[in-house]
PDB file of N, CA and C in Angstrom:
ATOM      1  N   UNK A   1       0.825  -1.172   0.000  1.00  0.00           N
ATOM      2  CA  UNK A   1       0.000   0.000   0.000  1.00  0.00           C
ATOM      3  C   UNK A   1       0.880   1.250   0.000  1.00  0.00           C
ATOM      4  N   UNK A   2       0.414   2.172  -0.529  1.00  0.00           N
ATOM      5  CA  UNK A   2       1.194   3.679  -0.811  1.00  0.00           C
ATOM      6  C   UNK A   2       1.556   3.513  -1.819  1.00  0.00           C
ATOM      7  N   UNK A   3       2.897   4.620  -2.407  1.00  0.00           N
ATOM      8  CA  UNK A   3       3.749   4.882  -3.093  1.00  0.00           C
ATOM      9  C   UNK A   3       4.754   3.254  -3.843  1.00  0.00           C
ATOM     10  N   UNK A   4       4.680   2.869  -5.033  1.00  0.00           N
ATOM     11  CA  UNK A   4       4.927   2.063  -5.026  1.00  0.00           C
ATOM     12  C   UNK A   4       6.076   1.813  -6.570  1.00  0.00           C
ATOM     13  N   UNK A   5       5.743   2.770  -7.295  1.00  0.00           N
ATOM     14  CA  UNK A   5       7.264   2.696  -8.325  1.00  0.00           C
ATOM     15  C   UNK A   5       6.670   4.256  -8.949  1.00  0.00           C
ATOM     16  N   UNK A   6       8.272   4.700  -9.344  1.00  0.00           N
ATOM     17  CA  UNK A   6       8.749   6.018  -9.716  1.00  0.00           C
ATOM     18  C   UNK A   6       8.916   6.088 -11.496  1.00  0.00           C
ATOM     19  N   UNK A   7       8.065   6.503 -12.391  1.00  0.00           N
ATOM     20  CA  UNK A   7       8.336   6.413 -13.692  1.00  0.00           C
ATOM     21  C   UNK A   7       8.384   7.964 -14.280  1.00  0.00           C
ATOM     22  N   UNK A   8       8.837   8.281 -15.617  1.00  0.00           N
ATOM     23  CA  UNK A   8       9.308   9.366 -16.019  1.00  0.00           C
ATOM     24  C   UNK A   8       8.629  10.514 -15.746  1.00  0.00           C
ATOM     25  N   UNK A   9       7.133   9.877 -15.778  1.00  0.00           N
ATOM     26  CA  UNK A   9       6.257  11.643 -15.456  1.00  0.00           C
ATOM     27  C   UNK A   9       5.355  10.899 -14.506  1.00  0.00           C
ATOM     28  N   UNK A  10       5.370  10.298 -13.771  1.00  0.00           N
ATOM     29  CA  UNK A  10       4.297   9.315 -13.290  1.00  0.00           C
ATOM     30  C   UNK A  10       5.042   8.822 -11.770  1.00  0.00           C
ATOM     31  N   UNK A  11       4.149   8.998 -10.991  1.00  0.00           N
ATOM     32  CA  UNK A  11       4.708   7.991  -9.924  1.00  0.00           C
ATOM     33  C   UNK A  11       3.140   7.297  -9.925  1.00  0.00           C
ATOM     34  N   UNK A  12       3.237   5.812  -9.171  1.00  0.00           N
ATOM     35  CA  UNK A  12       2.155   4.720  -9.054  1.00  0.00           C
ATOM     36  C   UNK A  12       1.646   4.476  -7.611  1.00  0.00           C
ATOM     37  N   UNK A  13       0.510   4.719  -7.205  1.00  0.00           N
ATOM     38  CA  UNK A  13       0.393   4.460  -6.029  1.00  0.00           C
ATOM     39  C   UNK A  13      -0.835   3.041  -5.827  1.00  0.00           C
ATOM     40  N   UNK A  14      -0.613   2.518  -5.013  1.00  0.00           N
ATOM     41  CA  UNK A  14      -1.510   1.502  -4.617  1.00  0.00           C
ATOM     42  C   UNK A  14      -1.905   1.604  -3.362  1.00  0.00           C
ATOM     43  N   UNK A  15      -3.281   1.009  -3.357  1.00  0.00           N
ATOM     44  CA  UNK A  15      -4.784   1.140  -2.237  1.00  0.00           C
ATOM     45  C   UNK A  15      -5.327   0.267  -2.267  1.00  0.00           C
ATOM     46  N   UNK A  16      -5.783  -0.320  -1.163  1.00  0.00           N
ATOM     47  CA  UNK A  16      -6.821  -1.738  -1.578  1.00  0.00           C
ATOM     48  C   UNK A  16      -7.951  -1.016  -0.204  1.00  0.00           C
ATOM     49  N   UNK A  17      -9.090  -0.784  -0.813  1.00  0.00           N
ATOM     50  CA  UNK A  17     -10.502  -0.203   0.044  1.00  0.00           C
ATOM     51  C   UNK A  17     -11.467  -2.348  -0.065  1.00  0.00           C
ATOM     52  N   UNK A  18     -12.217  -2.086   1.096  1.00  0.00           N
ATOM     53  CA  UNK A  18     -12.761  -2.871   0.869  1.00  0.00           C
ATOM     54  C   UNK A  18     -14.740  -2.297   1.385  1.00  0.00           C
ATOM     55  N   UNK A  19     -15.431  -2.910  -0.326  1.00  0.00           N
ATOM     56  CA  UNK A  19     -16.981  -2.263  -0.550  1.00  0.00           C
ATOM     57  C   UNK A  19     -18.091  -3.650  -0.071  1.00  0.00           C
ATOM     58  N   UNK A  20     -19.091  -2.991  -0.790  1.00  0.00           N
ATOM     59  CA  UNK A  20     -19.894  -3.958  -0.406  1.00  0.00           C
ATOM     60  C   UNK A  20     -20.290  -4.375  -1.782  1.00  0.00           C
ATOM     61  N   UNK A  21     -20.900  -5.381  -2.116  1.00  0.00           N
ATOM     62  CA  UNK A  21     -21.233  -6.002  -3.356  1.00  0.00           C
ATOM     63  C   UNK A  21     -21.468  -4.924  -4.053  1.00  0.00           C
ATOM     64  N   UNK A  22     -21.146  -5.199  -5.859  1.00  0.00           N
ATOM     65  CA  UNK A  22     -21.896  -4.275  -6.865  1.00  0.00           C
ATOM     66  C   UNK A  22     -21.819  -2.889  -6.784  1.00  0.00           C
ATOM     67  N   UNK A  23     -20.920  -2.793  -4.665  1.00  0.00           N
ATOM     68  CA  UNK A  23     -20.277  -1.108  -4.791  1.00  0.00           C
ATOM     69  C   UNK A  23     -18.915  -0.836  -5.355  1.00  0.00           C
ATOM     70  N   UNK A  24     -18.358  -1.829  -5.749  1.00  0.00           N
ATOM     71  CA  UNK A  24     -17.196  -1.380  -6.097  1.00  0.00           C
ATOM     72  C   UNK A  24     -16.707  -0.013  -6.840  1.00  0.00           C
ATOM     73  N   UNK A  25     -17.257  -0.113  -7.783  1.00  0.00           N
ATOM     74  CA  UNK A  25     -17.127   0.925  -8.637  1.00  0.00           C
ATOM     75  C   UNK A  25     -17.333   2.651  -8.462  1.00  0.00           C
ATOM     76  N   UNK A  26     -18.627   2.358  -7.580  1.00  0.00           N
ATOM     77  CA  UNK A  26     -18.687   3.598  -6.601  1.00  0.00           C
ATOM     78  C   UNK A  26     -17.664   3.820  -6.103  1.00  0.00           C
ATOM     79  N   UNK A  27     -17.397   2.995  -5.069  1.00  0.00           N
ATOM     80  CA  UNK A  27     -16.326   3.097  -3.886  1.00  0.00           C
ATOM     81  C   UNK A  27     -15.473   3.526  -4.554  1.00  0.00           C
ATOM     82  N   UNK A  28     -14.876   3.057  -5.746  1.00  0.00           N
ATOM     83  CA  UNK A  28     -13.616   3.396  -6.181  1.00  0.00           C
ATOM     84  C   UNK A  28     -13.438   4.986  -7.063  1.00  0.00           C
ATOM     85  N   UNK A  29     -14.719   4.749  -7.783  1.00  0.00           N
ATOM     86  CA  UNK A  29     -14.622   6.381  -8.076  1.00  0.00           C
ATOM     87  C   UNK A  29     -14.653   7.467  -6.932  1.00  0.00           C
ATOM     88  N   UNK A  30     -15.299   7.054  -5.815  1.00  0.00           N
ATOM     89  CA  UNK A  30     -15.173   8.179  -4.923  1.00  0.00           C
ATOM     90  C   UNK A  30     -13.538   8.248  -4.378  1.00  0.00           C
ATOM     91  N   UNK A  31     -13.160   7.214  -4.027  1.00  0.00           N
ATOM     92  CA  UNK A  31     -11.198   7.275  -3.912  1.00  0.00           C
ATOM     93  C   UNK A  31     -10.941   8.151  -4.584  1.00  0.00           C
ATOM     94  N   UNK A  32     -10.988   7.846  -5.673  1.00  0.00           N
ATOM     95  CA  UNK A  32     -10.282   8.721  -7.171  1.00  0.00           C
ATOM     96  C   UNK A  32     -10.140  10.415  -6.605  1.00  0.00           C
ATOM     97  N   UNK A  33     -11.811  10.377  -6.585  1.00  0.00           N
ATOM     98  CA  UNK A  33     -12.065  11.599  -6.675  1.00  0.00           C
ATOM     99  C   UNK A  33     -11.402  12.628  -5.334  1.00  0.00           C
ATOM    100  N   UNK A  34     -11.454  11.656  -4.092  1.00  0.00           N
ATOM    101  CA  UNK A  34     -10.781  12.454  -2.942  1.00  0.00           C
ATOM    102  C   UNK A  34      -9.191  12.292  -3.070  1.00  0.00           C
ATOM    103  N   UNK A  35      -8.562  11.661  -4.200  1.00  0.00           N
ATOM    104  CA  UNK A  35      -7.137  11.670  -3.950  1.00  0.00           C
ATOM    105  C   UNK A  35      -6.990  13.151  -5.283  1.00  0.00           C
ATOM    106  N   UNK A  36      -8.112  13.115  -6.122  1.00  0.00           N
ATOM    107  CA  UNK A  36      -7.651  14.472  -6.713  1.00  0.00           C
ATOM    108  C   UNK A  36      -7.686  15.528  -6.037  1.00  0.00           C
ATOM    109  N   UNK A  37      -8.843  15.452  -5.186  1.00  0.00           N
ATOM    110  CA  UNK A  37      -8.877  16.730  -4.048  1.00  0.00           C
ATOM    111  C   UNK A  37      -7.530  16.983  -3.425  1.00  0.00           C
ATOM    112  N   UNK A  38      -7.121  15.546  -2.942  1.00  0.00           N
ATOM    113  CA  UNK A  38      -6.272  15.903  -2.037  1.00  0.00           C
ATOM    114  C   UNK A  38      -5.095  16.827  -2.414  1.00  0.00           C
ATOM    115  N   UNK A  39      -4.744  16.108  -4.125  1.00  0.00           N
ATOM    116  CA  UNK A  39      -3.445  16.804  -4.685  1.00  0.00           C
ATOM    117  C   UNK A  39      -3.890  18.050  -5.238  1.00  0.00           C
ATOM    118  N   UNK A  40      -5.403  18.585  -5.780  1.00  0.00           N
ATOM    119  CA  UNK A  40      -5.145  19.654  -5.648  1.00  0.00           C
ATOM    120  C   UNK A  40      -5.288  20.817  -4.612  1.00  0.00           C
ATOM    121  N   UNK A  41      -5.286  20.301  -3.277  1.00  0.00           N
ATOM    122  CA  UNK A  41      -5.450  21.419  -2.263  1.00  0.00           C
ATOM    123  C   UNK A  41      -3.861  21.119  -1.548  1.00  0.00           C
ATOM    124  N   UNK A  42      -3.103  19.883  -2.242  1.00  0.00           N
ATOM    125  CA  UNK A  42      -1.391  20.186  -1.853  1.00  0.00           C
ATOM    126  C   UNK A  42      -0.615  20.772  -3.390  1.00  0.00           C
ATOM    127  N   UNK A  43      -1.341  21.218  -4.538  1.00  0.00           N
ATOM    128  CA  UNK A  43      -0.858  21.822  -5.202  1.00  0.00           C
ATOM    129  C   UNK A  43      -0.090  21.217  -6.214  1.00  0.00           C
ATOM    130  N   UNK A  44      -0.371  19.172  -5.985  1.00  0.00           N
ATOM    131  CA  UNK A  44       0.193  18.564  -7.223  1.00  0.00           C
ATOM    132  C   UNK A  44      -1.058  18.244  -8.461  1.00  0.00           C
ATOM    133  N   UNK A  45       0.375  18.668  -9.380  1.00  0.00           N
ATOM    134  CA  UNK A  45      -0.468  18.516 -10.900  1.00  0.00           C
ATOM    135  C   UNK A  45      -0.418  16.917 -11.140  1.00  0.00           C
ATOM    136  N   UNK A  46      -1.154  16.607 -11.994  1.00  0.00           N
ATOM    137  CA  UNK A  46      -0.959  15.375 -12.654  1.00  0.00           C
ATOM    138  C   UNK A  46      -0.721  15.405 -14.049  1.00  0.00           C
ATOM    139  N   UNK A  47       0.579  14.566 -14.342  1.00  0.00           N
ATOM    140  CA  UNK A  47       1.286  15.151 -15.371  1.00  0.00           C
ATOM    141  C   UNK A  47       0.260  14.530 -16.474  1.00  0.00           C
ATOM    142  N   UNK A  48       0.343  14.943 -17.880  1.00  0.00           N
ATOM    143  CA  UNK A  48      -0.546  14.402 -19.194  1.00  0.00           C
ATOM    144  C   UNK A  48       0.465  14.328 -20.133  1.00  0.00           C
ATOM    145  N   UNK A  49       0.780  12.685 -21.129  1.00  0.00           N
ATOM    146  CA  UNK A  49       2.096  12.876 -21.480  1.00  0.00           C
ATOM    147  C   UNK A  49       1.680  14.211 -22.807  1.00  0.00           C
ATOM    148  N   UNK A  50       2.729  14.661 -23.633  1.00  0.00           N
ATOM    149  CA  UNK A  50       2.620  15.577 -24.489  1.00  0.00           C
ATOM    150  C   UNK A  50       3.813  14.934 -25.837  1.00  0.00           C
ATOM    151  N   UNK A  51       3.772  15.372 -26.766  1.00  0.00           N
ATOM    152  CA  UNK A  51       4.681  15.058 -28.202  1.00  0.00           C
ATOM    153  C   UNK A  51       4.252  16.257 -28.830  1.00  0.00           C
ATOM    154  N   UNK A  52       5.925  16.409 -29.499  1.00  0.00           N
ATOM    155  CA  UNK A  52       6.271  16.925 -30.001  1.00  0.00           C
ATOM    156  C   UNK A  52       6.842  16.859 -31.282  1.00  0.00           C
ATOM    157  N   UNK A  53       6.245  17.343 -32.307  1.00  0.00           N
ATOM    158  CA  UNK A  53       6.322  16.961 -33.678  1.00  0.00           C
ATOM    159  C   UNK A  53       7.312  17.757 -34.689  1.00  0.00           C
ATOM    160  N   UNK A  54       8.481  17.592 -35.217  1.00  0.00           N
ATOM    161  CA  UNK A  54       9.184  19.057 -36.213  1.00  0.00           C
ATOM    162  C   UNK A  54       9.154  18.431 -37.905  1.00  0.00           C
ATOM    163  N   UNK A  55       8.297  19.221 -38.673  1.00  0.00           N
ATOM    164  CA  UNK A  55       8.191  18.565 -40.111  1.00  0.00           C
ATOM    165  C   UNK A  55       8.975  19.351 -40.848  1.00  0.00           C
ATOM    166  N   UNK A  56      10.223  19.198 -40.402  1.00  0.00           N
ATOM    167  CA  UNK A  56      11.150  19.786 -41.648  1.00  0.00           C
ATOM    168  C   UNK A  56      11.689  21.727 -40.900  1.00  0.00           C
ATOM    169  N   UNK A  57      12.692  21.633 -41.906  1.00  0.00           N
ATOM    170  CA  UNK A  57      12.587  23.345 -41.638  1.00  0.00           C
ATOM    171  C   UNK A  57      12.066  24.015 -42.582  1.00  0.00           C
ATOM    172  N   UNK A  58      11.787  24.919 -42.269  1.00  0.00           N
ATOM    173  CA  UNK A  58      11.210  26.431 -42.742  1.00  0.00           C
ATOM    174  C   UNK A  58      12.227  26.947 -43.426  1.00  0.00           C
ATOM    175  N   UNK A  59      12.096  28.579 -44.190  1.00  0.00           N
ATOM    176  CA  UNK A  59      13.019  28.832 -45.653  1.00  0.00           C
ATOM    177  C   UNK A  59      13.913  29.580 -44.517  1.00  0.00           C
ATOM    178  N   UNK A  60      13.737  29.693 -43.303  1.00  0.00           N
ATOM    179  CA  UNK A  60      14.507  30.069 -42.715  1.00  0.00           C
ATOM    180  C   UNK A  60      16.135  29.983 -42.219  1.00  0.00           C
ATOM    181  N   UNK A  61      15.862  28.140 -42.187  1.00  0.00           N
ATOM    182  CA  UNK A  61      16.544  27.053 -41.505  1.00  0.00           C
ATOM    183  C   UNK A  61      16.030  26.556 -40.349  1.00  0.00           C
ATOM    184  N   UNK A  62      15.003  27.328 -39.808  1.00  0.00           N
ATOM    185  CA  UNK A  62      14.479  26.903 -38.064  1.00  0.00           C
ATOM    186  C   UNK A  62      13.215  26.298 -38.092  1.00  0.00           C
ATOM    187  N   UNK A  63      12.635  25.213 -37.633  1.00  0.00           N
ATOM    188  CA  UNK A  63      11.689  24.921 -37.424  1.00  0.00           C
ATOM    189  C   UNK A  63      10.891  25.286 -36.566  1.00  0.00           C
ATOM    190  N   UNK A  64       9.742  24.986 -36.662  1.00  0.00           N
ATOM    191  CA  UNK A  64       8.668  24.874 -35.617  1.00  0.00           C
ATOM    192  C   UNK A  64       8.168  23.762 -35.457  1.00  0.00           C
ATOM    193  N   UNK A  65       7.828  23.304 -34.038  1.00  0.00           N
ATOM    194  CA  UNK A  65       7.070  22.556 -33.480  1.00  0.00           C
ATOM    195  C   UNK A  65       5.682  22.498 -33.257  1.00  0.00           C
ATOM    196  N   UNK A  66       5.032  21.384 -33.613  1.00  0.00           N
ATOM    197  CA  UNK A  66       3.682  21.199 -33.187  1.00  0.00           C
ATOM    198  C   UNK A  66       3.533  20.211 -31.814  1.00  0.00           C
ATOM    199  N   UNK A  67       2.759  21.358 -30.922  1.00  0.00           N
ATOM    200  CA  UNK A  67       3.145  20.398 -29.704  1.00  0.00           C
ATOM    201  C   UNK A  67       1.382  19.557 -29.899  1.00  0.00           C
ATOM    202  N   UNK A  68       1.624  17.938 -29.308  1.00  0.00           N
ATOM    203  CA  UNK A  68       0.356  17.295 -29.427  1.00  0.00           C
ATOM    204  C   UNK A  68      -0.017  16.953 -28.041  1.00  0.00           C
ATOM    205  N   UNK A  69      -1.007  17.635 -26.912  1.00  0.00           N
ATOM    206  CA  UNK A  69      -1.092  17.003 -25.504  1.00  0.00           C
ATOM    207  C   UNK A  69      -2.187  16.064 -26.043  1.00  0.00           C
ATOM    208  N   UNK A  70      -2.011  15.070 -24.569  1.00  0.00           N
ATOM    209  CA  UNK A  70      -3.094  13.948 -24.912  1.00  0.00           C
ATOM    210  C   UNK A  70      -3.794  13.676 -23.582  1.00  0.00           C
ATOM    211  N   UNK A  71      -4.090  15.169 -23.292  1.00  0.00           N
ATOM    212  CA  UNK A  71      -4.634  15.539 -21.951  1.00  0.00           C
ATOM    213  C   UNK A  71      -6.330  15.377 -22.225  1.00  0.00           C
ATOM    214  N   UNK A  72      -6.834  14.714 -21.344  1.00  0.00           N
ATOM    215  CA  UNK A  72      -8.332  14.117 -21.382  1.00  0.00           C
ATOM    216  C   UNK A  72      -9.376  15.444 -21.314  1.00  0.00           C
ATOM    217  N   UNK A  73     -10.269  15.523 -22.362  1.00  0.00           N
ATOM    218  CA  UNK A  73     -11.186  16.582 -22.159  1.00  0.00           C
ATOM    219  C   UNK A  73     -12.310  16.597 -21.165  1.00  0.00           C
ATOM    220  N   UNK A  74     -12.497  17.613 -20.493  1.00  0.00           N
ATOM    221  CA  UNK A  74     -13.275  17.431 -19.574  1.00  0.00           C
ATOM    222  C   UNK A  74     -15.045  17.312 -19.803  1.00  0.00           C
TER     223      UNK A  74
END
């Protein structure tokens, strides 16, 4: 339980709640929802990965980037 492996934009945490029949899903969305509270009233973001795309250069020599987030719409 807790904190349980460290990845590039991501850390993983594990919880085991125990519901009552057919509540699972409740139960677990409400977790969710109080561990977002929690991080945002301690001020952590949750990272969303992002890519970054360069198609060539420009007549300049410099490119530009198209940045692509794959951040979930609300």
């Amino acid at each position: 339980m807790g904190l349980d492996k460290f990845y590039d934009s991501a850390v993983l945490i594990k919880g085991r709640i125990k519901s009552k029949q057919i509540k699972q899903w409740e139960t677990g969305s409400e977790y969710l929802r109080r561990i977002k509270l929690a991080f945002d009233a301690s001020g952590i973001e949750i990272p969303f990965p992002h890519r970054m795309v360069y198609f060539g250069e420009s007549g300049n020599g410099f490119s530009q980037p198209e940045i692509e987030s794959k951040e979930p719409s609300a």
